[in-house]
N, C-alpha and C. Protein backbone atom coordinates (compact mmCIF):
# COMPACT_ATOMS: atom_id res chain seq x y z
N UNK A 1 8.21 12.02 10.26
CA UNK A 1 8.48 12.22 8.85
C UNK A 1 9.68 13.15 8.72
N UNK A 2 10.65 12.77 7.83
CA UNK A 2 11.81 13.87 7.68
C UNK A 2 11.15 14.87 6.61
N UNK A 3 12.04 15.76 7.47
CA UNK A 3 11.31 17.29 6.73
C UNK A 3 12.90 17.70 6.14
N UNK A 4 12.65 18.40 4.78
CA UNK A 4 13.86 19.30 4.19
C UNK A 4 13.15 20.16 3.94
N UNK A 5 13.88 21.41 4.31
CA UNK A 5 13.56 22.59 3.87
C UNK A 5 14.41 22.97 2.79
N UNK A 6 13.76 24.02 1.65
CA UNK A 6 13.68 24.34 0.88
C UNK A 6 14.33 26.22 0.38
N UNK A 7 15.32 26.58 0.90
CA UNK A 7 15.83 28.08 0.77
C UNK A 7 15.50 29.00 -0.34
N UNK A 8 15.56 30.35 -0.11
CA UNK A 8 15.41 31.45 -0.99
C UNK A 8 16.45 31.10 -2.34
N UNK A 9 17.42 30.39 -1.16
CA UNK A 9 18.60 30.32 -2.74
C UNK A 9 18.58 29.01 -3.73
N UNK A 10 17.71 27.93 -3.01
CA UNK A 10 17.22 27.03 -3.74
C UNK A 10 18.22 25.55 -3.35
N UNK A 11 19.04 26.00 -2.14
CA UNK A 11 19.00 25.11 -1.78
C UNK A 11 18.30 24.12 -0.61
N UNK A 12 18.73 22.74 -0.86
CA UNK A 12 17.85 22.06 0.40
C UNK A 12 18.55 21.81 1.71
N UNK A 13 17.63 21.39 2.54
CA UNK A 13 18.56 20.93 3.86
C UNK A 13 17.89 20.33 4.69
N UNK A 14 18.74 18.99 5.43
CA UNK A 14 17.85 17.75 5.82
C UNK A 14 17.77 17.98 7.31
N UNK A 15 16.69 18.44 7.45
CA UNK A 15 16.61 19.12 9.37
C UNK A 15 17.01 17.68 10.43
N UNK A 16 16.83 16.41 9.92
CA UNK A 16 17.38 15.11 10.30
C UNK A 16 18.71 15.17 10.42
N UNK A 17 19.23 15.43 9.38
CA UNK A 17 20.68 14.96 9.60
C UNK A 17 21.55 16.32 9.56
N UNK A 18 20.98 17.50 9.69
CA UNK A 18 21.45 18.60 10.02
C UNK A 18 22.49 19.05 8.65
N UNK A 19 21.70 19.03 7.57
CA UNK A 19 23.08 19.04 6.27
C UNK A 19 22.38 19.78 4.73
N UNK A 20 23.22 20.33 4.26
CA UNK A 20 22.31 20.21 3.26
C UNK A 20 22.56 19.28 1.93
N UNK A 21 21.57 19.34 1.16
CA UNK A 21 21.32 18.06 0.63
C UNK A 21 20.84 17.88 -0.89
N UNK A 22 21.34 17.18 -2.01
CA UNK A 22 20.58 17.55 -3.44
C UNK A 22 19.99 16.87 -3.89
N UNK A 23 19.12 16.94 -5.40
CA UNK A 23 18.47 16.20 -5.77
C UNK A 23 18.07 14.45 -5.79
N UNK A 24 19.47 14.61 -5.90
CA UNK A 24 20.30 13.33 -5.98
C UNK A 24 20.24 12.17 -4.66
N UNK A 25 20.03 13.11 -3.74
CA UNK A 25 20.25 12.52 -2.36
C UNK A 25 18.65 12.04 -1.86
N UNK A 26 17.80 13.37 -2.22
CA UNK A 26 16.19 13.07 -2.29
C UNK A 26 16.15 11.95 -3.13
N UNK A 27 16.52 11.61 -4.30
CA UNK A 27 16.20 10.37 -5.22
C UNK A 27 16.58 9.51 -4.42
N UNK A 28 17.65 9.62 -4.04
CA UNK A 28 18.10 8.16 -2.83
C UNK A 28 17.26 8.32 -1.74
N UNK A 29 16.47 9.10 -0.84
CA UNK A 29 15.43 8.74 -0.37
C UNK A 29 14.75 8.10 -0.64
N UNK A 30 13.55 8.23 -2.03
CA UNK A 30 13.12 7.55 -2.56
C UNK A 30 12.72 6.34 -2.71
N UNK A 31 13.99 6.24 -3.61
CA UNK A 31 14.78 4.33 -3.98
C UNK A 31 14.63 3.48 -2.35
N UNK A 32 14.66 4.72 -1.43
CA UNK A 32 15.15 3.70 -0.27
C UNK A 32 13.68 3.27 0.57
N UNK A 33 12.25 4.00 -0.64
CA UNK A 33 11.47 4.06 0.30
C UNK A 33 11.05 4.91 1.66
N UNK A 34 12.16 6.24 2.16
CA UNK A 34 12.07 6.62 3.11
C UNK A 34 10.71 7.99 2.95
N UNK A 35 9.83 8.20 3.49
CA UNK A 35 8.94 8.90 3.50
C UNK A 35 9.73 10.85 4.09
N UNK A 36 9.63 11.66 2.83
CA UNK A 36 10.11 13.23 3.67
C UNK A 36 9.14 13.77 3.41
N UNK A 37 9.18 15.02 3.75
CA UNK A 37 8.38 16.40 2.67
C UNK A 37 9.26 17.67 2.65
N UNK A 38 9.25 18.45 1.85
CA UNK A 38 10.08 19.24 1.31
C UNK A 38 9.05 20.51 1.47
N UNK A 39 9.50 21.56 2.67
CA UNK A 39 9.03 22.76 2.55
C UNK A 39 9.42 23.78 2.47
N UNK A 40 8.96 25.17 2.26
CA UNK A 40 9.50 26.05 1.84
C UNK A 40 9.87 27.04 3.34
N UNK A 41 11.05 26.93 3.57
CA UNK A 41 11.91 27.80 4.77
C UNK A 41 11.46 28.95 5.22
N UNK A 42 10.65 29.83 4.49
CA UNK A 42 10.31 30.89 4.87
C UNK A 42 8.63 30.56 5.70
N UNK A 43 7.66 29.72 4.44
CA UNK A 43 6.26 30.38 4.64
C UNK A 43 5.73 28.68 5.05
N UNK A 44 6.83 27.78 4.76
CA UNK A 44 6.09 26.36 5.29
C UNK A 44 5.77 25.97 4.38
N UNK A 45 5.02 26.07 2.77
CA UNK A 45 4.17 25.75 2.05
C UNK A 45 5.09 24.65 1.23
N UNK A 46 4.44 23.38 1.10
CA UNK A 46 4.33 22.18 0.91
C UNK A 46 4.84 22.15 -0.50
N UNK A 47 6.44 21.77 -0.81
CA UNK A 47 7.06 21.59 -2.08
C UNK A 47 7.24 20.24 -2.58
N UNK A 48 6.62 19.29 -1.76
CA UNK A 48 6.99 17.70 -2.39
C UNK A 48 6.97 17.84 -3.47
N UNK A 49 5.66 18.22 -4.22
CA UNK A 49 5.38 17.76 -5.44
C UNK A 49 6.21 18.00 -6.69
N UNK A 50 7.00 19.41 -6.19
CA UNK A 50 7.35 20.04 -6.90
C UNK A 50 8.59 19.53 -7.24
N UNK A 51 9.06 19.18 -6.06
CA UNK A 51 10.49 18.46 -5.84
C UNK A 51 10.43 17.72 -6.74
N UNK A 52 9.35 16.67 -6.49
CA UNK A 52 9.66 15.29 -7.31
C UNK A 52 9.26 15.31 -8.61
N UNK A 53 8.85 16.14 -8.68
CA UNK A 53 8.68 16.35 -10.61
C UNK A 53 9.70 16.54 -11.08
N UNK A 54 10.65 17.65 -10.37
CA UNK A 54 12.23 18.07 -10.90
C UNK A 54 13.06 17.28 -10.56
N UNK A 55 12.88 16.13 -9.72
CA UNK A 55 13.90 14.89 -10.34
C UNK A 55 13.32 14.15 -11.09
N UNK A 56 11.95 14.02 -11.45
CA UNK A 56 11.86 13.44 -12.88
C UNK A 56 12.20 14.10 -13.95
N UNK A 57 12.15 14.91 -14.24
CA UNK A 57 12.79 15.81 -15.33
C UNK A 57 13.81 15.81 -14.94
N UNK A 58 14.40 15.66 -14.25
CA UNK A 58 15.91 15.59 -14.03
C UNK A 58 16.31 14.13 -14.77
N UNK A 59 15.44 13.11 -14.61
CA UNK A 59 16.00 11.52 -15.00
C UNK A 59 15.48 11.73 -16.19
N UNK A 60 14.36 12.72 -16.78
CA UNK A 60 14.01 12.26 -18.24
C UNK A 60 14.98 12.92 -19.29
N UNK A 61 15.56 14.01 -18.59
CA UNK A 61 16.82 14.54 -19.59
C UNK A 61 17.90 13.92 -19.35
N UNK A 62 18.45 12.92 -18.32
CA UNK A 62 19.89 12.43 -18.25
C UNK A 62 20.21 12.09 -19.22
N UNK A 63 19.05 10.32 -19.28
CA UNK A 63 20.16 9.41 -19.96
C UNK A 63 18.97 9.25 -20.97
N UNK A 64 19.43 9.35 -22.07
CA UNK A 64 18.36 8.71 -23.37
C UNK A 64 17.33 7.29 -23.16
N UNK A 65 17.93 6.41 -22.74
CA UNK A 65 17.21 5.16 -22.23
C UNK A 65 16.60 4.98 -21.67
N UNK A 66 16.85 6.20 -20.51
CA UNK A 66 15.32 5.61 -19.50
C UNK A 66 15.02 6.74 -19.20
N UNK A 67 14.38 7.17 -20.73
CA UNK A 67 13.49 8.07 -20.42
C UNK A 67 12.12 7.25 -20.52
N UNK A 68 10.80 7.42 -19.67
CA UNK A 68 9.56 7.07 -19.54
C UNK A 68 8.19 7.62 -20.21
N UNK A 69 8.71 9.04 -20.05
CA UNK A 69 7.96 9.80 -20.62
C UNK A 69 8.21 10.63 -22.48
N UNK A 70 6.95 9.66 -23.33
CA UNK A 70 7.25 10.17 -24.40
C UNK A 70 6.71 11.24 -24.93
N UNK A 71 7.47 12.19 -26.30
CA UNK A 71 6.51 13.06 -25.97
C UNK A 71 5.30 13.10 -26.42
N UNK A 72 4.59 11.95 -26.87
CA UNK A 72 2.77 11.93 -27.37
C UNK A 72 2.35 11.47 -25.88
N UNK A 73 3.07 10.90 -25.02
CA UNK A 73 2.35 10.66 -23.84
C UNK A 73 2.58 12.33 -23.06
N UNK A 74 3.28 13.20 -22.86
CA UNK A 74 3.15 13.83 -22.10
C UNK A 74 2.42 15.07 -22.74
N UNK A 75 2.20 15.20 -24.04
CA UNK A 75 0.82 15.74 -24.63
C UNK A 75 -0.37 15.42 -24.94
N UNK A 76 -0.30 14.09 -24.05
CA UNK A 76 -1.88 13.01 -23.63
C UNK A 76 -2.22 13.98 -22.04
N UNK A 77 -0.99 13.98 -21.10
CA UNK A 77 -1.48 14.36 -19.81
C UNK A 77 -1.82 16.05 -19.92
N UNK A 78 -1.66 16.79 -20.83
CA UNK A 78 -1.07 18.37 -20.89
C UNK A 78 -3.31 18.18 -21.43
N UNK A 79 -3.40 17.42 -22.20
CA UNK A 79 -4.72 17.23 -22.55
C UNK A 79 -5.90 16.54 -21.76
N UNK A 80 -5.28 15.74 -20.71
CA UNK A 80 -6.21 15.49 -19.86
C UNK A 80 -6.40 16.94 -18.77
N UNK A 81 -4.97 17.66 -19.08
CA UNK A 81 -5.25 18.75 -17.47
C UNK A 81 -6.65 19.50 -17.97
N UNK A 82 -6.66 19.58 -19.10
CA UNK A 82 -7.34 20.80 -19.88
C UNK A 82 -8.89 20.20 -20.37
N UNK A 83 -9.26 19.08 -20.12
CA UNK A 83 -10.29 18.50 -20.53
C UNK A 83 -11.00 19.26 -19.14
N UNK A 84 -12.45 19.54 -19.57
CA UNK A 84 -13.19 20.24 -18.46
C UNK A 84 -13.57 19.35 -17.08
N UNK A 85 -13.26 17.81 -17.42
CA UNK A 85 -13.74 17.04 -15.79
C UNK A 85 -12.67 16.39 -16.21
N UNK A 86 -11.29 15.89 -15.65
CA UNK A 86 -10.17 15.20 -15.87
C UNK A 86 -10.87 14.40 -15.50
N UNK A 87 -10.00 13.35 -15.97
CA UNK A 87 -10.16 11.73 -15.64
C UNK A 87 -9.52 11.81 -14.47
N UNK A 88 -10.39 10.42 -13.64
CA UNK A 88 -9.16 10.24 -12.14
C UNK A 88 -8.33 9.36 -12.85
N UNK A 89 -7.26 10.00 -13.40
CA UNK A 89 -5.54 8.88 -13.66
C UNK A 89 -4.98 8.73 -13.05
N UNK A 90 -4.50 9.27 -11.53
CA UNK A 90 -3.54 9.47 -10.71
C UNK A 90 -3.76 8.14 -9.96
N UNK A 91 -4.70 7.76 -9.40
CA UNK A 91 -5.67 6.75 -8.99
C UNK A 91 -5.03 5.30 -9.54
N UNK A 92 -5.25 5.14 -11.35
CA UNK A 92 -5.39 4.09 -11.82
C UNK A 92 -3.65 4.06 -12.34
N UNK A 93 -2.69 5.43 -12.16
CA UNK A 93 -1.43 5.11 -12.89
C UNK A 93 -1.02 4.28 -11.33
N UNK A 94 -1.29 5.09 -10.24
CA UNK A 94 -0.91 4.70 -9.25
C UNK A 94 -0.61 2.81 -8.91
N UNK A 95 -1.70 2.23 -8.77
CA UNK A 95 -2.09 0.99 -9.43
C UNK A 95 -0.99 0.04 -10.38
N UNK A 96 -1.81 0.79 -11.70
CA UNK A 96 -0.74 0.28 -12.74
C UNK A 96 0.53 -0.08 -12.38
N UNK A 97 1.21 1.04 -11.70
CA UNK A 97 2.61 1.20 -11.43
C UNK A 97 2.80 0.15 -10.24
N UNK A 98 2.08 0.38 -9.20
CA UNK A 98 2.38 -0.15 -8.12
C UNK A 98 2.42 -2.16 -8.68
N UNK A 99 1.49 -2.32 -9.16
CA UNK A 99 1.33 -3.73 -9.87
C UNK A 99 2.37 -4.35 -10.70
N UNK A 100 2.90 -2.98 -11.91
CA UNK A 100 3.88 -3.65 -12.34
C UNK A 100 5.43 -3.54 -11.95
N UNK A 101 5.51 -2.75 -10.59
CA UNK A 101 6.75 -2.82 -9.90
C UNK A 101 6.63 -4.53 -8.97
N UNK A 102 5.55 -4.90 -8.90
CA UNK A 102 5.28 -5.90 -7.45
C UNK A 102 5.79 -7.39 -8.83
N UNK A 103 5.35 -7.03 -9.48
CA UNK A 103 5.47 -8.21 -10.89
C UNK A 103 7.14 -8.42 -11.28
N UNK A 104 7.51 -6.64 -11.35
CA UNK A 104 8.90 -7.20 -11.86
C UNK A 104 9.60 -7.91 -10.44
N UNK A 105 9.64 -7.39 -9.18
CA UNK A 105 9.99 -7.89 -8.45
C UNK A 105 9.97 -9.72 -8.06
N UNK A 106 9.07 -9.82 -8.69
CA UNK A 106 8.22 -11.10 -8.02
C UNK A 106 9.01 -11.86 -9.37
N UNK A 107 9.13 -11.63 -10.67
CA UNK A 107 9.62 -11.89 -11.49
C UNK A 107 11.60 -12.10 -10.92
N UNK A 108 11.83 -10.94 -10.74
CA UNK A 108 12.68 -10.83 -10.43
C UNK A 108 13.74 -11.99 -9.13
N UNK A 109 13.02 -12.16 -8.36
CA UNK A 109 12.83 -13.19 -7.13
C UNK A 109 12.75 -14.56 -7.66
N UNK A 110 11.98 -14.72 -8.66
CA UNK A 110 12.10 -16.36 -9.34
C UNK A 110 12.91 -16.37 -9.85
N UNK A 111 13.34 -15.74 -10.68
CA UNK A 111 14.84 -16.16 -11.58
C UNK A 111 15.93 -16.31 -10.69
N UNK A 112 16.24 -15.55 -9.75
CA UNK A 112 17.47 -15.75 -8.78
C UNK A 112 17.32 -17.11 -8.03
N UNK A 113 15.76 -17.03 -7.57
CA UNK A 113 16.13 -18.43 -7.33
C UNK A 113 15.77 -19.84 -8.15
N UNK A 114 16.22 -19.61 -9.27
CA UNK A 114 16.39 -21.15 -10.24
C UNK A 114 15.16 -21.40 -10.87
N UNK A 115 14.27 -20.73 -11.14
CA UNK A 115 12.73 -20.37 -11.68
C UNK A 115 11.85 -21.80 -10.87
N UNK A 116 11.09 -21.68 -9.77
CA UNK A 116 10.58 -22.53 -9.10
C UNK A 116 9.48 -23.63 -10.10
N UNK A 117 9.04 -22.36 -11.08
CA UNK A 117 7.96 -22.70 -11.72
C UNK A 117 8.43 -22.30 -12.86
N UNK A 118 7.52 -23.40 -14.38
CA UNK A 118 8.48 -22.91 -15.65
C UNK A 118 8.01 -21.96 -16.08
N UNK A 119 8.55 -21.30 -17.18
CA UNK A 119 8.81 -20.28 -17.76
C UNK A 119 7.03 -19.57 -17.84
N UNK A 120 6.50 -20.55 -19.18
CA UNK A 120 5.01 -21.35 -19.15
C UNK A 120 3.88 -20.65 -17.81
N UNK A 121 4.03 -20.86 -16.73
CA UNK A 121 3.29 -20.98 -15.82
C UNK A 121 3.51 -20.12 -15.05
N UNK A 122 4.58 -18.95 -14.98
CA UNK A 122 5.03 -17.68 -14.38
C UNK A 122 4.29 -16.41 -15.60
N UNK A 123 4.44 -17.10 -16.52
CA UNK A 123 4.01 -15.63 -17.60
C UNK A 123 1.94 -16.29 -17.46
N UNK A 124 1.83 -17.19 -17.19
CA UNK A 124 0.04 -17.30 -16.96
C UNK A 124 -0.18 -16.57 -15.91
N UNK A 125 0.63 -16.66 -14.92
CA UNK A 125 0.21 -15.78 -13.00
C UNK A 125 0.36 -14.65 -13.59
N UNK A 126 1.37 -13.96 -14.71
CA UNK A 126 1.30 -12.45 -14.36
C UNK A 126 0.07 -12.31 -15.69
N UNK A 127 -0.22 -12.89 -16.44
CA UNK A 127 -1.19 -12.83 -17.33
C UNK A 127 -2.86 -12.39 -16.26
N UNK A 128 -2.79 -13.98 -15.43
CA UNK A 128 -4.00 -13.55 -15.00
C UNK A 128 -3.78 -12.24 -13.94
N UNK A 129 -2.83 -12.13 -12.93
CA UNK A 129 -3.08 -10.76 -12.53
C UNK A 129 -3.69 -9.41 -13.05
N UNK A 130 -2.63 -9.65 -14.42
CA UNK A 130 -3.07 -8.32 -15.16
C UNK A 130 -4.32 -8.73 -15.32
N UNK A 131 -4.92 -9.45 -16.30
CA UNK A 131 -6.59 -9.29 -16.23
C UNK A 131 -7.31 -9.38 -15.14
N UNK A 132 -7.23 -9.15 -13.70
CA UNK A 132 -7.93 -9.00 -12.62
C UNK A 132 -8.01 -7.58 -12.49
N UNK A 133 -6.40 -7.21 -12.55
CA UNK A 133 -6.23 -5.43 -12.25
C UNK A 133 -6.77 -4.87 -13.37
N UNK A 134 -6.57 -5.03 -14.58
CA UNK A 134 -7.53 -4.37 -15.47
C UNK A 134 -8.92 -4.74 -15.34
N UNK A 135 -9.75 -5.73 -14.84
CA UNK A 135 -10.84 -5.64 -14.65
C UNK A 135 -11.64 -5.16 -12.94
N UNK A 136 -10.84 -4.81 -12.33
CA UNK A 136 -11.18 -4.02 -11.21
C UNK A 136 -10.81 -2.71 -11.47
N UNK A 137 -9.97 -2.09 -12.06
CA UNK A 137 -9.43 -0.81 -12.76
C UNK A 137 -10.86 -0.07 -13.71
N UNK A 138 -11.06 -0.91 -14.07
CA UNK A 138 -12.26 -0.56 -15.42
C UNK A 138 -13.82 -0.66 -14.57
N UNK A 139 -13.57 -1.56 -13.59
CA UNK A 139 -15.10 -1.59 -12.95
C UNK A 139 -15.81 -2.55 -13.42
N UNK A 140 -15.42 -3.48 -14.37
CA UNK A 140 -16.11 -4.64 -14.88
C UNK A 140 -16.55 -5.58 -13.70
N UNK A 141 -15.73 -6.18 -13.43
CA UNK A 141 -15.54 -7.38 -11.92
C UNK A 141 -16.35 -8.71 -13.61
N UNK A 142 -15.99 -8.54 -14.84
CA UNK A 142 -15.93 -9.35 -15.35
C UNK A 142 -15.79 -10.80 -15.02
N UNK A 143 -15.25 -11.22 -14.50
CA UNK A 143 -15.10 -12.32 -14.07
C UNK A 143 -15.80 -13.34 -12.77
N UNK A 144 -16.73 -12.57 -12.01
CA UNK A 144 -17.81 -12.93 -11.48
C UNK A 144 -19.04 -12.91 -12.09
N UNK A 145 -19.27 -12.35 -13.15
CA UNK A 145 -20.33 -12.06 -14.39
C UNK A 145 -21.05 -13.42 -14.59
N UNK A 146 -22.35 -13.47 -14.65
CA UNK A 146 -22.66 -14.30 -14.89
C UNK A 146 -23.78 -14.72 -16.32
N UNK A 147 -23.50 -13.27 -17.11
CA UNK A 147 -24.20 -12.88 -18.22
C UNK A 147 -25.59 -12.82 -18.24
N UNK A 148 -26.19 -12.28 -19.31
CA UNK A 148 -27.07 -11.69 -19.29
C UNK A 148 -28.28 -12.44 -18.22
N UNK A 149 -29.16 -11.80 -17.65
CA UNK A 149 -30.27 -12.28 -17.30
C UNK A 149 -31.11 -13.31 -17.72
N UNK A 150 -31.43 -14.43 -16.77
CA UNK A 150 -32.19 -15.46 -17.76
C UNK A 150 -33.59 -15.32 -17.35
N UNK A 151 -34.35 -15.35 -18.21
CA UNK A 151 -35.87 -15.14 -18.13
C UNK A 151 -36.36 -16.30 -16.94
N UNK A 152 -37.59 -15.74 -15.79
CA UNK A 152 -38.02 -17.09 -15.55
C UNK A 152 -38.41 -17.79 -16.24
N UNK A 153 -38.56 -19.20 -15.46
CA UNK A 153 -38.86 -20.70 -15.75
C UNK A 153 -40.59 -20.96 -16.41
N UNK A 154 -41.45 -19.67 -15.21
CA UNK A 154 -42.85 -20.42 -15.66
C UNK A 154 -43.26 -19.13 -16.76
N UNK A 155 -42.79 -18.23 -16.73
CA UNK A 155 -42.48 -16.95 -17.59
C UNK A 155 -42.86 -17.13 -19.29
N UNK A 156 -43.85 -17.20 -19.66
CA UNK A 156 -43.66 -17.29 -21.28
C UNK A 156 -42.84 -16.62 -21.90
N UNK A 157 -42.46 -17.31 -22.81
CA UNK A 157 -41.30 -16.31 -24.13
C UNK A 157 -42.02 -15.98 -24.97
N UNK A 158 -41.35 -15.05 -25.82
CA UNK A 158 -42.52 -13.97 -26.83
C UNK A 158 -42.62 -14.63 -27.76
N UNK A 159 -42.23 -15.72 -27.83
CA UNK A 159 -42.39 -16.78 -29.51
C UNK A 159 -43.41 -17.44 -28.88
N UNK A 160 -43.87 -17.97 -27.82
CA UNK A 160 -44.77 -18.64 -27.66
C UNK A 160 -46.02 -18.13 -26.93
N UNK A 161 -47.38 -19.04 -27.59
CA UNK A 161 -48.78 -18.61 -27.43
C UNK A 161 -48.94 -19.25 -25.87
N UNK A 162 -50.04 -18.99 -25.26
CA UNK A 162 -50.61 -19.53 -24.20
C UNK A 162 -51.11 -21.15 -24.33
N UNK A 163 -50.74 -21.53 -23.70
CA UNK A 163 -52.15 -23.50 -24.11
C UNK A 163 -53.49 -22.64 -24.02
N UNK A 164 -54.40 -23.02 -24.41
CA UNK A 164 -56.31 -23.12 -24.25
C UNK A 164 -56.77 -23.43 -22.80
N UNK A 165 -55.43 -24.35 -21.81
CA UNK A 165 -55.68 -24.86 -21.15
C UNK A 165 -55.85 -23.49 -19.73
N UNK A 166 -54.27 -22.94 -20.22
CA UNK A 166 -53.95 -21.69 -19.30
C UNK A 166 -54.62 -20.58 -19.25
N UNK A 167 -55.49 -20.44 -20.33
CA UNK A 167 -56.70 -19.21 -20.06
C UNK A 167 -57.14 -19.26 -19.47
N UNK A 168 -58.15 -17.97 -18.84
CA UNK A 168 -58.87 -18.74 -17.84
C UNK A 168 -59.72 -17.02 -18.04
């Protein structure tokens, strides 16, 4: 795993490539998929997280457009920290995200090549995906359901009396 360390003066430096290195360059990690961790030079203690929050705040102040985070959503998460048993979100954004990066891609891949399948029948596949992932997300498994319980066969129902015959 590439390790950057993290200085008193706040800068970084890529013990890999012997350099030091900015935000900018960690984001291009990223993008590229490459797995680091970012620690602190003196005591060791584990700055990923920290890192990568401050290049998201770094991308949510750039450019007006792609910003992600609005602000009723990021006073949704400021309210989940503070709820006394958080929800597991990290879990299900994880997911979410991961699903609808694999979609645009996959989306992405048909159009370049000449849409294999029509328009019609690409937006049903990502239709039904999503309702699989939202119903494994939620815990339903809805779709193996086979509704409510059916009473047995020799089982009387409450509308009906016994025959004279069945007493006994």
């Amino acid at each position: 795993m590439r390790v950057i360390r993290k200085y008193a003066n706040r800068r970084l430096y890529d013990t890999e490539q012997s350099r030091y290195v900015t935000l900018e360059d960690l984001r291009s990690l990223v993008l590229a998929e490459e797995v680091f961790k970012v620690e602190d030079a003196k005591s060791g203690e584990d700055l990923t997280r920290t890192i990568l929050l401050t290049i998201i705040i770094e991308q949510e102040q750039g450019d007006g457009d792609a910003q992600i985070f609005s602000n009723e959503l990021l006073e949704q998460f400021i309210r989940i920290y503070a709820m006394a048993k958080p929800l597991p979100l990290a879990g299900y954004l994880e997911q979410g995200t991961r699903l609808m990066m694999e979609q645009q891609q996959r989306m992405q891949e048909q159009w370049s090549q000449a849409i294999r399948h029509s328009p019609m029948e690409m937006m049903r596949e990502v239709a039904e995906e999503n309702l699989r992932f939202w119903q494994q997300a939620m815990g339903t498994g809805m779709a193996g359901s086979k509704g409510p319980a059916q009473p047995e066969a020799d089982a009387p129902r409450d509308d009906e009396t016994p025959n004279e015959d069945d007493r006994t």
